[in-house]
N, C-alpha and C. Protein backbone atom coordinates (compact mmCIF):
# COMPACT_ATOMS: atom_id res chain seq x y z
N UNK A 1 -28.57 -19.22 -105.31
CA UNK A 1 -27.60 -18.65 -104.39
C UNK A 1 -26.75 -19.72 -103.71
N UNK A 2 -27.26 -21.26 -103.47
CA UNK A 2 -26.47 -22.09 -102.59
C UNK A 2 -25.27 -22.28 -103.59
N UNK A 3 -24.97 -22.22 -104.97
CA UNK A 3 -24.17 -22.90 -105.63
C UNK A 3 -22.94 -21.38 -105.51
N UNK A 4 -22.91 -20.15 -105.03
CA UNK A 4 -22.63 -18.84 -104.79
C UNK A 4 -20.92 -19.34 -104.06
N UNK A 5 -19.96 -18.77 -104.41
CA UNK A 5 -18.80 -19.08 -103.33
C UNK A 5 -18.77 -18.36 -102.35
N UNK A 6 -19.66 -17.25 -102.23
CA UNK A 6 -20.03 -16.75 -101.18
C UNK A 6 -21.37 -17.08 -100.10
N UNK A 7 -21.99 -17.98 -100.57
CA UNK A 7 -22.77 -18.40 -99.39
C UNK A 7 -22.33 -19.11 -98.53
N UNK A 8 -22.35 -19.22 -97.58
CA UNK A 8 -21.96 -19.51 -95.99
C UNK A 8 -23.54 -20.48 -95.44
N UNK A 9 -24.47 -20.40 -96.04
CA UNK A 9 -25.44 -21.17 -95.37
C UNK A 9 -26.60 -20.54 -94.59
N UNK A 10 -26.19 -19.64 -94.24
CA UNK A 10 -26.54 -18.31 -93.18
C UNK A 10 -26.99 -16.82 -94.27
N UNK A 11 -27.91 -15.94 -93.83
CA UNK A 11 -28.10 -15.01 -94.29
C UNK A 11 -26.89 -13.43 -93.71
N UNK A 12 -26.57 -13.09 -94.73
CA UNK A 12 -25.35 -11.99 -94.46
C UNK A 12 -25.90 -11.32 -93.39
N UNK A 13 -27.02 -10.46 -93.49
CA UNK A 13 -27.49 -10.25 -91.73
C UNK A 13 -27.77 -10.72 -91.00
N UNK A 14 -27.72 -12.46 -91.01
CA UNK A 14 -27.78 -12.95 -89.96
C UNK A 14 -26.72 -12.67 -89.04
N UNK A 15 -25.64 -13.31 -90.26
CA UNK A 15 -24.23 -13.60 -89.79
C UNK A 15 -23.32 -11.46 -89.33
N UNK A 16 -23.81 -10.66 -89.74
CA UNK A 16 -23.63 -9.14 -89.41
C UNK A 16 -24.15 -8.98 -88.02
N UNK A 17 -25.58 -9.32 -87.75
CA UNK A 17 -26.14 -9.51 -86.55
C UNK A 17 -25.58 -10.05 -85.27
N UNK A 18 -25.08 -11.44 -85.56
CA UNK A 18 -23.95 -11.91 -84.33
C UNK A 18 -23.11 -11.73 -84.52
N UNK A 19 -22.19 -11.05 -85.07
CA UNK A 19 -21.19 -10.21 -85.23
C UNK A 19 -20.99 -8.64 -84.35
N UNK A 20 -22.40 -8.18 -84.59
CA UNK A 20 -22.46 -6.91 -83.64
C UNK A 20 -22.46 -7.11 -82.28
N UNK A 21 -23.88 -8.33 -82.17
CA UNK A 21 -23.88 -9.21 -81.14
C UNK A 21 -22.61 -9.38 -80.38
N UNK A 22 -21.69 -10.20 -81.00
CA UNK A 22 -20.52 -10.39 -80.40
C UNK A 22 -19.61 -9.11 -79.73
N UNK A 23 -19.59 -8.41 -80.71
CA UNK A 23 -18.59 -6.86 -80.53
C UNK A 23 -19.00 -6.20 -79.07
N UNK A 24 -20.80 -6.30 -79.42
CA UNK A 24 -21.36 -5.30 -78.53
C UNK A 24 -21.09 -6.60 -76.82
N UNK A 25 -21.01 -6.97 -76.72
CA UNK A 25 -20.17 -8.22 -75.67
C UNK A 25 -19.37 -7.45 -74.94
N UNK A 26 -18.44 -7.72 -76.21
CA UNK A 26 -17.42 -7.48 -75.79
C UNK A 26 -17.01 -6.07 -75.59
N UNK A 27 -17.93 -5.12 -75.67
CA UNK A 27 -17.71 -3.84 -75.45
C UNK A 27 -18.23 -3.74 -74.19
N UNK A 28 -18.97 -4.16 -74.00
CA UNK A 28 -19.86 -4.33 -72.68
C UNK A 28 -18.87 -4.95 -71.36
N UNK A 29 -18.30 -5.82 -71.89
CA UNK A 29 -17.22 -6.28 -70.61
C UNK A 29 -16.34 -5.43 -70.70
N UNK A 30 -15.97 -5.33 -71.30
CA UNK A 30 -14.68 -3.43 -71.38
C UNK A 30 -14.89 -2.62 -70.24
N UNK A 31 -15.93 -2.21 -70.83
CA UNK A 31 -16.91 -1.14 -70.17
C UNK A 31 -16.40 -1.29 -68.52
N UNK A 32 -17.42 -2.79 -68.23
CA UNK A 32 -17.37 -2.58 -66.84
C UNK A 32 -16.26 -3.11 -66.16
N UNK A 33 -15.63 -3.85 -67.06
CA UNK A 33 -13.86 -3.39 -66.16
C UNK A 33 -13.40 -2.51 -66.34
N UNK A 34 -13.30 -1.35 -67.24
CA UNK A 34 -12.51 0.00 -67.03
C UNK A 34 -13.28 0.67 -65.96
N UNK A 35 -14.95 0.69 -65.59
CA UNK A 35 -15.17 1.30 -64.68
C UNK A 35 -15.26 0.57 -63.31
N UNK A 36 -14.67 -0.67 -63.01
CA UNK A 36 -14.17 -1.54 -61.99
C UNK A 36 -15.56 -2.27 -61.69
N UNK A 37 -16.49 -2.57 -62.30
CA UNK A 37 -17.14 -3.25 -61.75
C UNK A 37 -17.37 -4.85 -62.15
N UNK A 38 -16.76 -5.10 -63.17
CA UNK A 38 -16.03 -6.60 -62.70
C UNK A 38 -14.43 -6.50 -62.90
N UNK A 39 -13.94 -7.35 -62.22
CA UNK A 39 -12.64 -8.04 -61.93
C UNK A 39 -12.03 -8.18 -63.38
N UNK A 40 -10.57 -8.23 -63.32
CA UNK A 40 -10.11 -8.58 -65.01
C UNK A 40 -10.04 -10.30 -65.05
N UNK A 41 -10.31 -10.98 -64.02
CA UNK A 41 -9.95 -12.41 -63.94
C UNK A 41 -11.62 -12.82 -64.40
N UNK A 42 -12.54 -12.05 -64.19
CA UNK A 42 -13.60 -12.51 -64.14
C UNK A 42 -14.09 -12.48 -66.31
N UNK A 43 -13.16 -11.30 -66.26
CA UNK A 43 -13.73 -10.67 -67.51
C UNK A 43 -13.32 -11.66 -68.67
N UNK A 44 -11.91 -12.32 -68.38
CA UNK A 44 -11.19 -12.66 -69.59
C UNK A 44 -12.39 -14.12 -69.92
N UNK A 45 -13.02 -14.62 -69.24
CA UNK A 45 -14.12 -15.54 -69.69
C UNK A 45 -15.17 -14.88 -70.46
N UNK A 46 -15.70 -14.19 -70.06
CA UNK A 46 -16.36 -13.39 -71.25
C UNK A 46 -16.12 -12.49 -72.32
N UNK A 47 -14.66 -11.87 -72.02
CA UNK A 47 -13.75 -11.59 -73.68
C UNK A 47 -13.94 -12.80 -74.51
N UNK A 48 -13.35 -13.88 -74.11
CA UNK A 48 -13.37 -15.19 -74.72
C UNK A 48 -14.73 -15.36 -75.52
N UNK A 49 -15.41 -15.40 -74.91
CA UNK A 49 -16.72 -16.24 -75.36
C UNK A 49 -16.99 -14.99 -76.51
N UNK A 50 -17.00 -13.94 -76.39
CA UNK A 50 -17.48 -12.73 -77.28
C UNK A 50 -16.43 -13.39 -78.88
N UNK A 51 -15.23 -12.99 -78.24
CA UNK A 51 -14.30 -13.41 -79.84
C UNK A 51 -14.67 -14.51 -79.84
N UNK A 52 -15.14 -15.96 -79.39
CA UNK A 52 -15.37 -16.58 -79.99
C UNK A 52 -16.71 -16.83 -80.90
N UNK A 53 -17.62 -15.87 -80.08
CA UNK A 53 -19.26 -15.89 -81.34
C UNK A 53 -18.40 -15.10 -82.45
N UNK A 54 -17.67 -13.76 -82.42
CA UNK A 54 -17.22 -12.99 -83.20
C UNK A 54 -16.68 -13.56 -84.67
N UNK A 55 -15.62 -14.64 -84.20
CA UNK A 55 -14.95 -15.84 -85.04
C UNK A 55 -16.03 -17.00 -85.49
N UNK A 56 -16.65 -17.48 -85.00
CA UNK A 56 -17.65 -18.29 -85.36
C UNK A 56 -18.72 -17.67 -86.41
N UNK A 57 -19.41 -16.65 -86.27
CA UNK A 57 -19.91 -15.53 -87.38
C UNK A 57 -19.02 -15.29 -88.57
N UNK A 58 -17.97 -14.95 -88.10
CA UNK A 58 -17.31 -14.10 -89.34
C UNK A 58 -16.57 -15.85 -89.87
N UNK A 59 -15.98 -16.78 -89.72
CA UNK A 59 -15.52 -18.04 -90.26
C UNK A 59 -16.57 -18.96 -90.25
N UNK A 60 -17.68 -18.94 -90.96
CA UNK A 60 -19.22 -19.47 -90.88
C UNK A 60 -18.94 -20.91 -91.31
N UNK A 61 -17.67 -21.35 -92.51
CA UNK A 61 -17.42 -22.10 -93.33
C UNK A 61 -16.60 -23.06 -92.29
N UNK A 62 -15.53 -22.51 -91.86
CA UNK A 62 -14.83 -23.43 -90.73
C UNK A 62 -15.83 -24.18 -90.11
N UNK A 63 -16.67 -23.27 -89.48
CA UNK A 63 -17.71 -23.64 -88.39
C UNK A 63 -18.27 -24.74 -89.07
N UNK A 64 -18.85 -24.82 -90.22
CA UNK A 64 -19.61 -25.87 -90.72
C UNK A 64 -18.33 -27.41 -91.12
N UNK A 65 -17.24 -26.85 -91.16
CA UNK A 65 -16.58 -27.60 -91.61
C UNK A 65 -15.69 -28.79 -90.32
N UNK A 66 -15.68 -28.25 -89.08
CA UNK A 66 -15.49 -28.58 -88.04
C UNK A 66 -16.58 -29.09 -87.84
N UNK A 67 -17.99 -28.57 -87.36
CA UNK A 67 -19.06 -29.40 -87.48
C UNK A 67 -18.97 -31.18 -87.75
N UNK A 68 -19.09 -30.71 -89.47
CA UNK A 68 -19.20 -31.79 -90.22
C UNK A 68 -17.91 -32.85 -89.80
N UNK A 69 -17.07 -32.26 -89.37
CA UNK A 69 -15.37 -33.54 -88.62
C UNK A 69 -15.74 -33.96 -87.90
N UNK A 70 -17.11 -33.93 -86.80
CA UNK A 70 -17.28 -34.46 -85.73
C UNK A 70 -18.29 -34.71 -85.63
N UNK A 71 -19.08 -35.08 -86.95
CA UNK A 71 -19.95 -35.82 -87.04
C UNK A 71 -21.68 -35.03 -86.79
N UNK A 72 -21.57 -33.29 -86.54
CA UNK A 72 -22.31 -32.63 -86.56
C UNK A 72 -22.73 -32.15 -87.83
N UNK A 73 -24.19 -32.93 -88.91
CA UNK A 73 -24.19 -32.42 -89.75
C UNK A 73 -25.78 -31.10 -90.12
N UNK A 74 -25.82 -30.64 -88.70
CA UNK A 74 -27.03 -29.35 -88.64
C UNK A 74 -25.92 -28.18 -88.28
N UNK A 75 -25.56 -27.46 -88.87
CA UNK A 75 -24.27 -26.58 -88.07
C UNK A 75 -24.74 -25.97 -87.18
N UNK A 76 -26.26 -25.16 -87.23
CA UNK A 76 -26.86 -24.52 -85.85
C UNK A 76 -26.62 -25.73 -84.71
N UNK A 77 -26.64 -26.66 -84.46
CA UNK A 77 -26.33 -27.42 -83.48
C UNK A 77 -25.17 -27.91 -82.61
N UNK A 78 -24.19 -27.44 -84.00
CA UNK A 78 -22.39 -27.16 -83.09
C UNK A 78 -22.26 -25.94 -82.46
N UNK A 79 -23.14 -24.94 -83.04
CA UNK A 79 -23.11 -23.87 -81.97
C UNK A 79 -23.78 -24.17 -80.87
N UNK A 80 -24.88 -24.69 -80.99
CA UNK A 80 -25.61 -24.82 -79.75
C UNK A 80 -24.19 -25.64 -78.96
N UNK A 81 -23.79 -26.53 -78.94
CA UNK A 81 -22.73 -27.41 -79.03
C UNK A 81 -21.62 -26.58 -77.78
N UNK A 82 -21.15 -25.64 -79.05
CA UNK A 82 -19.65 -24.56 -78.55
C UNK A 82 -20.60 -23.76 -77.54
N UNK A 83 -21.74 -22.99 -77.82
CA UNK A 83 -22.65 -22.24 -76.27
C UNK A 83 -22.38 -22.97 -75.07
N UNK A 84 -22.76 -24.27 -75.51
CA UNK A 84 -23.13 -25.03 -74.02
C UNK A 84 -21.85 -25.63 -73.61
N UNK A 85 -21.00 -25.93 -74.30
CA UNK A 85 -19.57 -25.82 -73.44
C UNK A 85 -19.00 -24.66 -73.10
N UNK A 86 -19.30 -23.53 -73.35
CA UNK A 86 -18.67 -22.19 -72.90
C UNK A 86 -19.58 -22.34 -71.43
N UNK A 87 -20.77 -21.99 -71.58
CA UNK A 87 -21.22 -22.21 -70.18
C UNK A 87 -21.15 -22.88 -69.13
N UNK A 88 -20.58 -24.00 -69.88
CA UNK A 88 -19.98 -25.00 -68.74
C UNK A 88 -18.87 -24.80 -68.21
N UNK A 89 -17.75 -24.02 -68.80
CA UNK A 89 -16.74 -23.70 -68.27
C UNK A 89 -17.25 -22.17 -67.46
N UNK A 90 -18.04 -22.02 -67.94
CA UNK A 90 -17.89 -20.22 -66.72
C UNK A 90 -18.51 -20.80 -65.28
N UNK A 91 -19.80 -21.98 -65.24
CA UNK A 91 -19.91 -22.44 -64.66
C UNK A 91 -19.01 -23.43 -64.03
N UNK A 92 -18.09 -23.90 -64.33
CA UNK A 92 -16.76 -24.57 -63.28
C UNK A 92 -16.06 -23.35 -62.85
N UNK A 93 -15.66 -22.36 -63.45
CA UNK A 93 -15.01 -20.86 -62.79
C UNK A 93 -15.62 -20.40 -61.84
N UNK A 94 -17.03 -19.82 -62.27
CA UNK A 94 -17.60 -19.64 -60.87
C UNK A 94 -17.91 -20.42 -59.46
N UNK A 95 -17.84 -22.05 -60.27
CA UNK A 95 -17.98 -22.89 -59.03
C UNK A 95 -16.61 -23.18 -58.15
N UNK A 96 -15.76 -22.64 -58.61
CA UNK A 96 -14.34 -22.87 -58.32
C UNK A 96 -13.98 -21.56 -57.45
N UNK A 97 -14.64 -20.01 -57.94
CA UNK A 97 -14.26 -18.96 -57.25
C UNK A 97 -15.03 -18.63 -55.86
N UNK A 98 -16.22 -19.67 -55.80
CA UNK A 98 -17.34 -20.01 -54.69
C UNK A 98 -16.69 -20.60 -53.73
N UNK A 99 -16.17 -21.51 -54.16
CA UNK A 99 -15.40 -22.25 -53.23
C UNK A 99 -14.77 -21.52 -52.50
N UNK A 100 -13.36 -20.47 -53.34
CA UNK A 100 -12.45 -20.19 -52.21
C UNK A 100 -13.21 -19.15 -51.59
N UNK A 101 -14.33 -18.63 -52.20
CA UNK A 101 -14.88 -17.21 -51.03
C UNK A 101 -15.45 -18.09 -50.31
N UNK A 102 -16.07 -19.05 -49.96
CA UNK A 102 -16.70 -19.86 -48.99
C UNK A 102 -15.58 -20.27 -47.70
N UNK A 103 -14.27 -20.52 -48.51
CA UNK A 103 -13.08 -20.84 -47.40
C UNK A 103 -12.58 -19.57 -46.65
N UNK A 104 -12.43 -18.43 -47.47
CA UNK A 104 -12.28 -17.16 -46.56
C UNK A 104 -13.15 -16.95 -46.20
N UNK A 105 -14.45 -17.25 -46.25
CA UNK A 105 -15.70 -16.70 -45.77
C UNK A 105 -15.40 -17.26 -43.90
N UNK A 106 -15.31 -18.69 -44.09
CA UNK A 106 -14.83 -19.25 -43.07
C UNK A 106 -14.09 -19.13 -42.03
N UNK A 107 -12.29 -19.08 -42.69
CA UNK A 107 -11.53 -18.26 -41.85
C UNK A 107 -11.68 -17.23 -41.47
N UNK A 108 -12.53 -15.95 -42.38
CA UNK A 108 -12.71 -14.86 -41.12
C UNK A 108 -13.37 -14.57 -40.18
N UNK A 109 -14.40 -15.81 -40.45
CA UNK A 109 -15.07 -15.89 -39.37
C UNK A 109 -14.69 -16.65 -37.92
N UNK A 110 -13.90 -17.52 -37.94
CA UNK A 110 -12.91 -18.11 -37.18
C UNK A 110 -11.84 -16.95 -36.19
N UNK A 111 -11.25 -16.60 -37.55
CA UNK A 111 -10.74 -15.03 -36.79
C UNK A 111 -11.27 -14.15 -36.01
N UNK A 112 -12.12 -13.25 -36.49
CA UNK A 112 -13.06 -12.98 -35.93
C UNK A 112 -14.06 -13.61 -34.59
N UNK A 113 -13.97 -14.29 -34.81
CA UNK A 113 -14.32 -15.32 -33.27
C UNK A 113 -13.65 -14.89 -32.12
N UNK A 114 -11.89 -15.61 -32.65
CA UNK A 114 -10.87 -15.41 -31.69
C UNK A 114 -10.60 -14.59 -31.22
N UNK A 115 -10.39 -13.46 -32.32
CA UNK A 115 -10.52 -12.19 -31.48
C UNK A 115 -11.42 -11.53 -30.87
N UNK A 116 -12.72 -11.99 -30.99
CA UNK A 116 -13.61 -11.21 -30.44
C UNK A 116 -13.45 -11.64 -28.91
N UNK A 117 -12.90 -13.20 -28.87
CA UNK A 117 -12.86 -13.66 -27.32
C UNK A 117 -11.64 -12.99 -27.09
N UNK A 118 -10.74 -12.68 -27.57
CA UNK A 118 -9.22 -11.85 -26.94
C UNK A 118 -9.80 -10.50 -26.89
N UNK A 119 -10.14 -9.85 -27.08
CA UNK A 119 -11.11 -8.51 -26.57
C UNK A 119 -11.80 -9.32 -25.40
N UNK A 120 -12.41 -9.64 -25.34
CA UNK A 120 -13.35 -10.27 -23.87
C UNK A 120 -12.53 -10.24 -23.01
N UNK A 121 -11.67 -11.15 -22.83
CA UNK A 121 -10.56 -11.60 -22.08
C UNK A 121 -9.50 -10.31 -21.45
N UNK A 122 -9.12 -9.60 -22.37
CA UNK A 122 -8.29 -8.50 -22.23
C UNK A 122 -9.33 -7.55 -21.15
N UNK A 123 -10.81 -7.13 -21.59
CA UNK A 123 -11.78 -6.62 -21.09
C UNK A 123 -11.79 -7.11 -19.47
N UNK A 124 -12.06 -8.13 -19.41
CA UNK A 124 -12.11 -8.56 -18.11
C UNK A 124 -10.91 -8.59 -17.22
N UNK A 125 -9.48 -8.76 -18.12
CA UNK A 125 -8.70 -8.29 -17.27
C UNK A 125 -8.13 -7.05 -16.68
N UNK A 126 -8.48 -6.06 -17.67
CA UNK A 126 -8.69 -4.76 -17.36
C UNK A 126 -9.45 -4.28 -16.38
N UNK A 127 -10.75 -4.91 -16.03
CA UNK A 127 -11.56 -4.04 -15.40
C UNK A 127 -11.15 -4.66 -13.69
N UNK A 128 -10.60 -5.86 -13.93
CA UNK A 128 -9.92 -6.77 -12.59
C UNK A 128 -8.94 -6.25 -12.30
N UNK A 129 -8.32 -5.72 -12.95
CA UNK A 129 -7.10 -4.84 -12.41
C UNK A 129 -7.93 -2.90 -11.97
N UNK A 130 -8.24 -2.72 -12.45
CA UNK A 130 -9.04 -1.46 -12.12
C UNK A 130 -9.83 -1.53 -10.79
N UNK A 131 -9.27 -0.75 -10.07
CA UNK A 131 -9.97 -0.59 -8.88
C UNK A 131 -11.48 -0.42 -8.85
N UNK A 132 -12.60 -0.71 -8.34
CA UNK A 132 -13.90 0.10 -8.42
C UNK A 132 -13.97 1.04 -7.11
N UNK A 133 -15.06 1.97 -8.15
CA UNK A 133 -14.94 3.19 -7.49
C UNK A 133 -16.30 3.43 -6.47
């Protein structure tokens, strides 16, 4: 079978398997942005990563062939490879979207401060102007 122009290296259900794998991903992030429960900014990182197992499965030959350009000659290990840089980027996104909720987290609490002392203030001048009874 290796000498086959159709072998890829990989068993056809392997490669069918992360393929569904992939789809079912990406159906899954669909999902919960049409029913709003993630963000579309949040989603397009995990569209991504889905078409890219999707493409990586279904172009098995590229994959090995890119591999082999960069000096990767186990191809399971450029995936491991392309995984662990995808994760590294969702992990700089999320560490990046932490940030700014940490900075509004901040300012409204600042706000919130201020005004809570401009209510005080207003309070006390109200009741100083109010005669007691």
């Amino acid at each position: 079978m290796p000498n086959s122009i159709f072998y890829t290296g990989i068993q056809l259900r392997t490669q069918v398997f992360v393929v569904l794998i992939g789809l079912a991903m990406l159906a899954l992030v669909l999902n919960l942005v049409r029913r709003k429960r993630l963000r579309e900014q949040y989603s397009l990182l995990w569209i991504f990563s889905a078409v890219v197992l999707v493409l990586c499965a279904v172009f098995i030959r590229a994959v090995d062939r890119l591999a082999g350009a960069i000096g990767i000659y186990y191809p399971p290990a450029f995936l491991f490879l392309v995984a662990i840089l995808m994760v590294l980027v969702l992990q700089f996104h999320f560490s990046t979207v932490i940030s700014n909720l940490r900075e509004q987290n901040k300012s409204l609490t600042q706000e919130l401060g201020i005004l809570g002392a401009e209510l005080r203030d207003l309070r006390c001048a109200l009741e100083a102007r109010t005669p007691a009874s």
